[in-house]
C-alpha atoms as a PDB file:
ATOM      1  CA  UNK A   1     -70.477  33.185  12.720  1.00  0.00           C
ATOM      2  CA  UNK A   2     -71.679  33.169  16.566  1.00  0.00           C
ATOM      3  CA  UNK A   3     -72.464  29.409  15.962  1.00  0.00           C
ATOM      4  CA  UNK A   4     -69.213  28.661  15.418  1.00  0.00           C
ATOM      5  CA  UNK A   5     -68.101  30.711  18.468  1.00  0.00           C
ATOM      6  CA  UNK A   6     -65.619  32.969  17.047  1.00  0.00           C
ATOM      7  CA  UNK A   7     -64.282  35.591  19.748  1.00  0.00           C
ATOM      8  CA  UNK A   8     -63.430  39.088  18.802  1.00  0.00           C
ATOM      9  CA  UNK A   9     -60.324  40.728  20.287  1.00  0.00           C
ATOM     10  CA  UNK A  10     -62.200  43.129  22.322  1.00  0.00           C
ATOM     11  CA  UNK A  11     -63.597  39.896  23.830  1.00  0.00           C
ATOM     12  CA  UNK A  12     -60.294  38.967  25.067  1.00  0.00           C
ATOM     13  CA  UNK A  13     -59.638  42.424  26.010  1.00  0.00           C
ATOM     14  CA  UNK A  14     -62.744  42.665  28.212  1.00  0.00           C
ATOM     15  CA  UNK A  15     -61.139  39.562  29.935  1.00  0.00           C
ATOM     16  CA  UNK A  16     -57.670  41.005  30.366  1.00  0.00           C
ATOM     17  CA  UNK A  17     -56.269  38.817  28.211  1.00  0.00           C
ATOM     18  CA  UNK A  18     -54.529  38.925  24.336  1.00  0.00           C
ATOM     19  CA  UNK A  19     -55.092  36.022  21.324  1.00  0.00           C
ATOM     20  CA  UNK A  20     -52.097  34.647  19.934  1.00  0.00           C
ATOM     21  CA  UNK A  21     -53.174  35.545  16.661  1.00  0.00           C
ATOM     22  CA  UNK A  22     -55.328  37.596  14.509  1.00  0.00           C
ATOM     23  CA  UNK A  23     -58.026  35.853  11.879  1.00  0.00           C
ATOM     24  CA  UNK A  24     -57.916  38.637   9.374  1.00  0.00           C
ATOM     25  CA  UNK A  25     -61.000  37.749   7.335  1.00  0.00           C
ATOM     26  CA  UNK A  26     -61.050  40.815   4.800  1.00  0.00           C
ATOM     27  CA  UNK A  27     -64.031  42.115   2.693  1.00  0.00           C
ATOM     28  CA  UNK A  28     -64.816  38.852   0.494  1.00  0.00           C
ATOM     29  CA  UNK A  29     -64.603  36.617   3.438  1.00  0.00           C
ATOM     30  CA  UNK A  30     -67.095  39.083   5.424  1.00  0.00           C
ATOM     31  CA  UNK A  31     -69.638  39.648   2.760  1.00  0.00           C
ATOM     32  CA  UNK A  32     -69.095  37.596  -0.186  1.00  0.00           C
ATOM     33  CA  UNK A  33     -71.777  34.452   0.234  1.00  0.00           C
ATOM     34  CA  UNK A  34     -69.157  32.057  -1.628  1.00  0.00           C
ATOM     35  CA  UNK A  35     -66.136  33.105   0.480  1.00  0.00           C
ATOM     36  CA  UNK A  36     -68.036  33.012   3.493  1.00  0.00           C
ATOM     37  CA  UNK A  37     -67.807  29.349   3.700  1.00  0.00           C
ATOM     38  CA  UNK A  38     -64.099  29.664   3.238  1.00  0.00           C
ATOM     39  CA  UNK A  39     -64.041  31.886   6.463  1.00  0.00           C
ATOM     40  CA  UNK A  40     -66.065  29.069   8.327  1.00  0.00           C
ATOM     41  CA  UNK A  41     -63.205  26.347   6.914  1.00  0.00           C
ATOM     42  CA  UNK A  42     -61.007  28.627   8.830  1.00  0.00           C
ATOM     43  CA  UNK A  43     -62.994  28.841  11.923  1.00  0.00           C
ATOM     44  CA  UNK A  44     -63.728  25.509  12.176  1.00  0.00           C
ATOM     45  CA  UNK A  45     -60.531  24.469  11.639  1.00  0.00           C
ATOM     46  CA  UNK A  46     -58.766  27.149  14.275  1.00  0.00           C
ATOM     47  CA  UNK A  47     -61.395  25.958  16.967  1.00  0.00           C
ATOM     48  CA  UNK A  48     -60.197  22.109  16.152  1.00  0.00           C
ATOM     49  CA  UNK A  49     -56.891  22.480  17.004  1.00  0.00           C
ATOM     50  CA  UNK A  50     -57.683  25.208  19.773  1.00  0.00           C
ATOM     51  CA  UNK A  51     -55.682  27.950  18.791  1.00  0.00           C
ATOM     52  CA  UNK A  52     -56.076  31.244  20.944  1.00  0.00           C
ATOM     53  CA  UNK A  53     -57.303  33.345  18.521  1.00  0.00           C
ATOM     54  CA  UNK A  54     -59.898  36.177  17.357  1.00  0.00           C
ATOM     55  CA  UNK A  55     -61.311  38.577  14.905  1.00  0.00           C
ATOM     56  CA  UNK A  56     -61.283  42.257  15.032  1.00  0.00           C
ATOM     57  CA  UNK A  57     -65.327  42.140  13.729  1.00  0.00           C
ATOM     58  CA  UNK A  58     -66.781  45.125  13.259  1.00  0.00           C
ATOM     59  CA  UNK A  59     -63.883  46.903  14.223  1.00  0.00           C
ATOM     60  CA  UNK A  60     -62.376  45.345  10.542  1.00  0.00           C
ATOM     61  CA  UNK A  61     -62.096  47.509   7.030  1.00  0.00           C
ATOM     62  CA  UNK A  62     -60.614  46.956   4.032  1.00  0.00           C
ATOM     63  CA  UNK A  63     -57.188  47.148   3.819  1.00  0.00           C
ATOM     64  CA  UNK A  64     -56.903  49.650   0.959  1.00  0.00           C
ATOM     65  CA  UNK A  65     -55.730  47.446  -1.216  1.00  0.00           C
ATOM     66  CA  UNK A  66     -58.541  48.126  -4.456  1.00  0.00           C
ATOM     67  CA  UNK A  67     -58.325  52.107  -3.579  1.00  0.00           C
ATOM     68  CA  UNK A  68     -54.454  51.474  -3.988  1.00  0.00           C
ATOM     69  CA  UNK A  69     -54.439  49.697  -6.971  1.00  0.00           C
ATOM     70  CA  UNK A  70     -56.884  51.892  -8.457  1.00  0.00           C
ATOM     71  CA  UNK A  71     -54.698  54.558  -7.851  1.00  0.00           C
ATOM     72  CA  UNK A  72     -56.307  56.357  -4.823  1.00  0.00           C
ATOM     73  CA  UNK A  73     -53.305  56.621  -2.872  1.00  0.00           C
ATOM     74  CA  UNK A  74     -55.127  58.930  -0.102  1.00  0.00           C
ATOM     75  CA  UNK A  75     -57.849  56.883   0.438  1.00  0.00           C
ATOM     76  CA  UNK A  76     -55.754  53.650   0.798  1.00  0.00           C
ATOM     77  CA  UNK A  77     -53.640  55.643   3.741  1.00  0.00           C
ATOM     78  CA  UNK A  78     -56.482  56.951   5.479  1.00  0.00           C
ATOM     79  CA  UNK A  79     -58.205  53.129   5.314  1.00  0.00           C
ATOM     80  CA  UNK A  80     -54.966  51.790   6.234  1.00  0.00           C
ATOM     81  CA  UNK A  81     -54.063  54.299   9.419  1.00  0.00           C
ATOM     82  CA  UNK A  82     -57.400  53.542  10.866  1.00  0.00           C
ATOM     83  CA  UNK A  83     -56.439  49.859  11.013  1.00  0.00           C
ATOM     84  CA  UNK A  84     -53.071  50.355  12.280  1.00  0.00           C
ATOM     85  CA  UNK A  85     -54.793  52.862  14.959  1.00  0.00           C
ATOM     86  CA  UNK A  86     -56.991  49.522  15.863  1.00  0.00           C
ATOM     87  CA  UNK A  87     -54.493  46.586  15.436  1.00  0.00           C
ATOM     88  CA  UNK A  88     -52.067  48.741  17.145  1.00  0.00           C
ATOM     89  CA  UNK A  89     -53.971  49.724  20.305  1.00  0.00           C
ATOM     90  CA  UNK A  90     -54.684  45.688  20.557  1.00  0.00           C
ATOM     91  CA  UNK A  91     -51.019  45.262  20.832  1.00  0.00           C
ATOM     92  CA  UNK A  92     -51.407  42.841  17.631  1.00  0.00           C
ATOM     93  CA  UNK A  93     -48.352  41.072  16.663  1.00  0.00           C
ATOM     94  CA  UNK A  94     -49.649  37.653  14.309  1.00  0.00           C
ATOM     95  CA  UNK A  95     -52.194  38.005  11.631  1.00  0.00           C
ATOM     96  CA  UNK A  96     -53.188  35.252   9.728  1.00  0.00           C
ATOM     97  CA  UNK A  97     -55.408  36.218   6.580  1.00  0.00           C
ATOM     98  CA  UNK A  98     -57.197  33.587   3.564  1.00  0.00           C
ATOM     99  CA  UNK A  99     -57.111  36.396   1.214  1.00  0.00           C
ATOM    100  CA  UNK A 100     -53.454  37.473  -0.867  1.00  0.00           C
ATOM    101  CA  UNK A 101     -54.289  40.991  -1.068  1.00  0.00           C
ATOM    102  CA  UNK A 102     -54.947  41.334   2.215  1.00  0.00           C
ATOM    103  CA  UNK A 103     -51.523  39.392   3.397  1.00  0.00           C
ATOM    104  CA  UNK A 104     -49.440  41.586   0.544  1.00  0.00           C
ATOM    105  CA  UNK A 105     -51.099  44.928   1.905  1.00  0.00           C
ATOM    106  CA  UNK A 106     -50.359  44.102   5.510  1.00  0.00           C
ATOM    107  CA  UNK A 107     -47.165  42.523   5.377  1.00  0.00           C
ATOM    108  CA  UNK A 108     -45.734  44.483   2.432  1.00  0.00           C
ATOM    109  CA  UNK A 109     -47.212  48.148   3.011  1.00  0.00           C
ATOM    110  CA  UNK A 110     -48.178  48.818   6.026  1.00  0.00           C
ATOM    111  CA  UNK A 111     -45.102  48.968   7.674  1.00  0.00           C
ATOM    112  CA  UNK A 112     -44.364  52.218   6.155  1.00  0.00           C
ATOM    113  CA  UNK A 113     -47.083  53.601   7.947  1.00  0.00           C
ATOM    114  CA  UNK A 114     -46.908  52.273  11.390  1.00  0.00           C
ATOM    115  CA  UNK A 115     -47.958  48.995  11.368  1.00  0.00           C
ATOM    116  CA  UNK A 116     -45.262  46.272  12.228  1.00  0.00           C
ATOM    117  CA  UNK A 117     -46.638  42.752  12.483  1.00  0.00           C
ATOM    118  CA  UNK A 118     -45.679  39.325  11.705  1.00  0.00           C
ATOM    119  CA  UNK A 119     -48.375  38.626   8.427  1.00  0.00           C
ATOM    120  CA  UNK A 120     -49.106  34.841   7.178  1.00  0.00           C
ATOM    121  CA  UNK A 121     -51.338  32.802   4.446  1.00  0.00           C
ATOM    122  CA  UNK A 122     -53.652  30.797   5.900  1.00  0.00           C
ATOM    123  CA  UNK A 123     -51.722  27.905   3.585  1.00  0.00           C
ATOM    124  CA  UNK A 124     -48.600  28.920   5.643  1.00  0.00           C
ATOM    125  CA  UNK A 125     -50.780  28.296   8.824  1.00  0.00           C
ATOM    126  CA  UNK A 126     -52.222  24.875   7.531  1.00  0.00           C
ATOM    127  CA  UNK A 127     -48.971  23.787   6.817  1.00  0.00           C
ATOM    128  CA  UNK A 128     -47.357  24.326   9.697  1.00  0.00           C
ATOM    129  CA  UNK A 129     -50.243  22.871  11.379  1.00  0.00           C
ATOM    130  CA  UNK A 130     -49.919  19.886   9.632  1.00  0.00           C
ATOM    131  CA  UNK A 131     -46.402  19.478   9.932  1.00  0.00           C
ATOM    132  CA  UNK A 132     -46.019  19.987  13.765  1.00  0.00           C
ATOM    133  CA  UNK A 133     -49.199  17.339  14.374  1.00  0.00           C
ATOM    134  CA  UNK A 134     -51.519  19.202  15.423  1.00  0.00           C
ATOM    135  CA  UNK A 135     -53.705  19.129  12.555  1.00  0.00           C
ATOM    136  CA  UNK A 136     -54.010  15.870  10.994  1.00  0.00           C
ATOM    137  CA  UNK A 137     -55.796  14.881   7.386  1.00  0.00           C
ATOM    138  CA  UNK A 138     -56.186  12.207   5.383  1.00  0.00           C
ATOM    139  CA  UNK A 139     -57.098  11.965   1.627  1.00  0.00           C
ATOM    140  CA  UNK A 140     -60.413  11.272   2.106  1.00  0.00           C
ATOM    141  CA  UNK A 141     -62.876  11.860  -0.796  1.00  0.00           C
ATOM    142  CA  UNK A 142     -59.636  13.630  -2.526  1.00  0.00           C
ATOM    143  CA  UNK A 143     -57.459  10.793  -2.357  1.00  0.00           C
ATOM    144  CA  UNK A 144     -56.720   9.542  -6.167  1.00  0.00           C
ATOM    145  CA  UNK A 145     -58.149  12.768  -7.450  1.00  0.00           C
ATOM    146  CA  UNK A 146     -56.426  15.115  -9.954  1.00  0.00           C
ATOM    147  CA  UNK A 147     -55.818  18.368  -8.600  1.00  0.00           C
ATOM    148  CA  UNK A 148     -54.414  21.806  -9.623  1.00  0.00           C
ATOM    149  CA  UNK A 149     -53.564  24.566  -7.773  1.00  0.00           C
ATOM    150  CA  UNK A 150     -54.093  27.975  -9.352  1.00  0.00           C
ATOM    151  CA  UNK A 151     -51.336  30.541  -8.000  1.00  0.00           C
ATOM    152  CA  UNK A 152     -52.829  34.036  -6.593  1.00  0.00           C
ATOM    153  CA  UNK A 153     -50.761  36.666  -7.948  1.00  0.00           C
ATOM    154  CA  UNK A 154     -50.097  38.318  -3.962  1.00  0.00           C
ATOM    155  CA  UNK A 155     -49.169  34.804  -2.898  1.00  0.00           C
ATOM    156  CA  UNK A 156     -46.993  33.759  -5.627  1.00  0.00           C
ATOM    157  CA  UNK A 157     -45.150  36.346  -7.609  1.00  0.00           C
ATOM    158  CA  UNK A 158     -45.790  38.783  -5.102  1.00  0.00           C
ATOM    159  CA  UNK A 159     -44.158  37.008  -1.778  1.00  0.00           C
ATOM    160  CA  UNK A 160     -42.939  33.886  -3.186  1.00  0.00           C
ATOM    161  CA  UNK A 161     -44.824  31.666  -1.521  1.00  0.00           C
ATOM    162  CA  UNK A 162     -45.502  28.432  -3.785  1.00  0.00           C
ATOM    163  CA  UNK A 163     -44.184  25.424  -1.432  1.00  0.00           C
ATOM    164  CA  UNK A 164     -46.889  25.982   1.524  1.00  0.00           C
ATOM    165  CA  UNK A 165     -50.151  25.452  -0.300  1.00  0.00           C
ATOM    166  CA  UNK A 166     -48.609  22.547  -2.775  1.00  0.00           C
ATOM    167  CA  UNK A 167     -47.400  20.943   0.508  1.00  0.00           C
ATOM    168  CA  UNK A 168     -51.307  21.144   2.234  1.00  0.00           C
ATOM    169  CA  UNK A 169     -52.245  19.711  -0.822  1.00  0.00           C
ATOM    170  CA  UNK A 170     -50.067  16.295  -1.324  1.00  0.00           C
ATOM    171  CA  UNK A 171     -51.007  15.815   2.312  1.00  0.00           C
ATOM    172  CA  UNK A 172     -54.621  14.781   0.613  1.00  0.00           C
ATOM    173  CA  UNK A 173     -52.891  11.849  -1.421  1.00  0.00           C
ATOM    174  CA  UNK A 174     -54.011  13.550  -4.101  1.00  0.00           C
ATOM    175  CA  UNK A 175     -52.727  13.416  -7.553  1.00  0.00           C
ATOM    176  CA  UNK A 176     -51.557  17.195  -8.196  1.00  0.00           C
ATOM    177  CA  UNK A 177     -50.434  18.487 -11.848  1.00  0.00           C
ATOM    178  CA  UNK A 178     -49.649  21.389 -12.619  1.00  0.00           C
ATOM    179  CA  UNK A 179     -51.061  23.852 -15.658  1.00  0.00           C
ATOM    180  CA  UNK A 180     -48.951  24.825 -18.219  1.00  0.00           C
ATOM    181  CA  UNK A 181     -48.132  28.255 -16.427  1.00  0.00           C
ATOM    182  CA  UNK A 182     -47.748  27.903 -12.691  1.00  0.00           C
ATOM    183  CA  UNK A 183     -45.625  29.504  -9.924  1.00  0.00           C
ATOM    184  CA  UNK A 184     -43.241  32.283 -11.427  1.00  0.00           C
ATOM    185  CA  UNK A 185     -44.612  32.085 -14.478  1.00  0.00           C
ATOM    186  CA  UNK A 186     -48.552  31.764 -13.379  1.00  0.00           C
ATOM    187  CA  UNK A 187     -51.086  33.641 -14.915  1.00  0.00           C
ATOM    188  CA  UNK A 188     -53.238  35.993 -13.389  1.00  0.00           C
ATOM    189  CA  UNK A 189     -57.270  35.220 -12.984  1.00  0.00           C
ATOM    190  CA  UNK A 190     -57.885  38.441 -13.955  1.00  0.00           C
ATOM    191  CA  UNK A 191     -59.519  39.950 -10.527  1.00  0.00           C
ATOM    192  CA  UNK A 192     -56.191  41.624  -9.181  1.00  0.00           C
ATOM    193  CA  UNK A 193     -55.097  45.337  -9.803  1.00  0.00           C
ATOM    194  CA  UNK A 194     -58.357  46.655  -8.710  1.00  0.00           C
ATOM    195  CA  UNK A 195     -60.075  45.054 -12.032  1.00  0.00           C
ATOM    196  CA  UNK A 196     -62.378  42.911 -10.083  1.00  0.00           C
ATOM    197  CA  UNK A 197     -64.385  45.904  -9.329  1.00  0.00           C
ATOM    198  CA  UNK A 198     -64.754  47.491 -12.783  1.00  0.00           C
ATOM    199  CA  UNK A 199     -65.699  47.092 -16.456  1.00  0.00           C
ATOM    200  CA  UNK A 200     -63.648  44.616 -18.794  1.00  0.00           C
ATOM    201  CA  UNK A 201     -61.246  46.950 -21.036  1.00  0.00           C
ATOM    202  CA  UNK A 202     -61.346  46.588 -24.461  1.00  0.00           C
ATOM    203  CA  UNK A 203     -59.456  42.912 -25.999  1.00  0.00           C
ATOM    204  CA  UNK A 204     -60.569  39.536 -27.664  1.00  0.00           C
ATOM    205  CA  UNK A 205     -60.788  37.375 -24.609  1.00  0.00           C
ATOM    206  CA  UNK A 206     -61.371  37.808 -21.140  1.00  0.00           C
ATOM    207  CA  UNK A 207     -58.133  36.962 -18.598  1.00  0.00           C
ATOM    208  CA  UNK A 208     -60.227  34.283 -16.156  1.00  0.00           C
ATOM    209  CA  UNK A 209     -61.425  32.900 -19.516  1.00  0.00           C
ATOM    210  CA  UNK A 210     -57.987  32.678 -20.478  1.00  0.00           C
ATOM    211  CA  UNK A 211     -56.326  31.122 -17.122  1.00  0.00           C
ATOM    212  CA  UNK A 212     -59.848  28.231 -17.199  1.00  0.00           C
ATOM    213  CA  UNK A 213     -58.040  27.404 -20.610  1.00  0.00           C
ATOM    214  CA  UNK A 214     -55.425  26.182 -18.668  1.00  0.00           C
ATOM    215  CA  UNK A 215     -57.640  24.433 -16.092  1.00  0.00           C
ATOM    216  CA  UNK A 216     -59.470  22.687 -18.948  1.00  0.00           C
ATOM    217  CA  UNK A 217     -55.796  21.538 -20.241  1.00  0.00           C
ATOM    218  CA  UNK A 218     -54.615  20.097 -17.208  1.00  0.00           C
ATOM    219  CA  UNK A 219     -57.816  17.188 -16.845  1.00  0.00           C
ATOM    220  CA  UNK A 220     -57.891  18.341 -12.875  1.00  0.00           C
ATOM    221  CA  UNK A 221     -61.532  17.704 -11.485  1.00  0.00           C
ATOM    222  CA  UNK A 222     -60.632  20.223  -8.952  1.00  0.00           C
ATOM    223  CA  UNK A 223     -58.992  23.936  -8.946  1.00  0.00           C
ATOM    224  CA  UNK A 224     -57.526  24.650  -5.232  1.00  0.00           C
ATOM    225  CA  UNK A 225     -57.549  28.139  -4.785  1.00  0.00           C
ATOM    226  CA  UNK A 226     -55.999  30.496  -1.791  1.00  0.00           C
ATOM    227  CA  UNK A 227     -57.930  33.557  -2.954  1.00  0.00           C
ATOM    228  CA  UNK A 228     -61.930  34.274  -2.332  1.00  0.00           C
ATOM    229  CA  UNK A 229     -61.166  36.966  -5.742  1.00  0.00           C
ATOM    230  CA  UNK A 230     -59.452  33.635  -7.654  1.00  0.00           C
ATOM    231  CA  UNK A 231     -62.566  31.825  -6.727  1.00  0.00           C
ATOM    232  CA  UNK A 232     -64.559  33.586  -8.266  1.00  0.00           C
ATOM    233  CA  UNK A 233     -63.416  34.377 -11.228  1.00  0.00           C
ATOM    234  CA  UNK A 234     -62.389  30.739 -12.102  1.00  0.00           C
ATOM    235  CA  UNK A 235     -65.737  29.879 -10.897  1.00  0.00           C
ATOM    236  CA  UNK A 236     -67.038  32.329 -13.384  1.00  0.00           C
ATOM    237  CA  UNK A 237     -64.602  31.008 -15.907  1.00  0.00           C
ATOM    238  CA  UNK A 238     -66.103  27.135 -15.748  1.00  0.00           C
ATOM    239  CA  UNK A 239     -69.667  28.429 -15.937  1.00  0.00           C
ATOM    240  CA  UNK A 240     -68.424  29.993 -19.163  1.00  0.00           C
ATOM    241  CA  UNK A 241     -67.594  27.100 -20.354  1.00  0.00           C
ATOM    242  CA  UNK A 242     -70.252  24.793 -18.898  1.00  0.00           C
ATOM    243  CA  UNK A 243     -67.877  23.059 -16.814  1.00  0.00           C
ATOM    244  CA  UNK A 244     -68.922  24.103 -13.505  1.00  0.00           C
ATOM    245  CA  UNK A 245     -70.759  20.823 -12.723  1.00  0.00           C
ATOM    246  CA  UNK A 246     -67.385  18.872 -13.766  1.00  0.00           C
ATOM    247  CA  UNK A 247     -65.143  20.664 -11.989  1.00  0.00           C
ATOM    248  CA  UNK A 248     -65.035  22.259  -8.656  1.00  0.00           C
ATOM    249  CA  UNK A 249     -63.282  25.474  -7.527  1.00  0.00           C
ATOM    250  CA  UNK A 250     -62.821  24.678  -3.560  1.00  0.00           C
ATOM    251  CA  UNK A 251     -60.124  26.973  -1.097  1.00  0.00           C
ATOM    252  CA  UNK A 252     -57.255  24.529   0.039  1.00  0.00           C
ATOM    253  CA  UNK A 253     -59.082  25.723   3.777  1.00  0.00           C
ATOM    254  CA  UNK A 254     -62.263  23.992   2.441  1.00  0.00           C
ATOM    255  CA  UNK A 255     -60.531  20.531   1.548  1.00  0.00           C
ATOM    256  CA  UNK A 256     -58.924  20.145   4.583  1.00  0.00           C
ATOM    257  CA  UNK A 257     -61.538  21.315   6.709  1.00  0.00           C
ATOM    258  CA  UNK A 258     -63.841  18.989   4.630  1.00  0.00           C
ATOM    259  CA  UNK A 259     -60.640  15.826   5.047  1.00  0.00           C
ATOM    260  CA  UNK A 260     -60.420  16.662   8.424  1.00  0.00           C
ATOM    261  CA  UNK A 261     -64.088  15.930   9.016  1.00  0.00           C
ATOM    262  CA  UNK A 262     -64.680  19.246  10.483  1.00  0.00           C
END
């Protein structure tokens, strides 16, 4: 990530000075190889249209958010008060964060606990990027192509949140359809609740094998995801079905970043 010059907060502290905002970039973005390159998108795309901003680095942990779904409330609330302690002795007020279970943990729960900031998708951010000027895209090697969008569960259903990352989208001049279960009525890939960190329970068909179903339906050559779990599990899902050199499984951060010429 130093190639990409990415400053952490403390830098900016050290210098007397604050970001504007937070890059949250959460467990998967930190050490998962595929959503790595998602967090890059992000970086590359924050330096191009010079926001102030940093990351907390190794001063980051998880949210809580798979200890609280699992149902370990006291180890979610012990994760989560030593991030408050940090975010809160930076004086943190905007977060921005690629991953839904991060944003729905931050935004949603830890306010109960201390921690009172102003929490936002990184679709949210693209948009209003987009919209204001700052960022501009053309279709590129998307224009013409048929896209769906798969909704995360924390995104969607969760927060409500369906216009900003259909609106990053259509800025491709792209040809977007939509599966057969989308926005309130989406389905789940199957990685949220805490399951995408333990054994399958006992049915006929697996849920991402399920919700690729849908993909398959829909003729898209490309699934836009806004979740490094979603990724993967569609990801998984195609390679199932031996579809992963047919269709690709790319963040909306990744196609505009990749538009954008980044």
């Amino acid at each position: 990530m130093n190639a990409l010059n990415v400053k952490t907060v403390a830098d900016y502290t050290a210098q007397g000075t604050k970001p504007d905002i937070l890059f949250w970039v959460g467990c998967a973005g930190s050490f998962d190889d595929r959503a790595k390159k998602i967090t890059k998108a992000i970086v590359k795309i924050l330096n191009h249209v010079d926001i102030k901003y940093a990351v907390l680095g190794a001063e980051e942990s998880c949210t809580g958010d798979p200890a609280k779904r699992a149902g370990n409330e006291f180890l979610f609330q012990m994760q989560a008060m030593s991030n408050i302690a940090i975010l809160n002795g930076y004086e943190v007020k905007k977060i921005v964060t690629a991953c839904p279970h991060c944003f729905n943990t931050l935004k949603n729960e830890y306010p109960e606990l201390g921690g009172h900031y102003e929490v936002i998708h990184h679709t949210q951010l693209l948009q209003e990027l987009i919209d204001s000027g700052k960022l501009k895209v053309e279709g590129g090697t998307f224009k013409g192509k048929k896209i769906t969008f798969h909704d995360p569960c924390y995104l969607g259903r969760a927060n409500g949140e369906y216009l900003a990352p259909r609106a990053v989208i259509e800025k491709l001049d792209v040809e977007l359809v939509e599966m057969k279960r989308c926005k309130t009525n989406g389905l789940c890939c199957g990685a949220g609740g805490a399951q995408m960190f333990k054994e399958a329970e006992k049915g006929t068909k697996e849920v991402n094998i399920e919700r690729t179903e849908d993909v398959l339906e829909s003729k898209a050559t490309i699934v836009a995801a806004g979740c490094p779990f979603c990724n993967t599990m569609l990801t998984d899902g195609l390679k199932h079905y031996n579809k992963q050199d047919e269709i690709q499984v790319m963040d909306i951060a990744e196609m505009i970043a990749q538009a954008a010429d980044l």
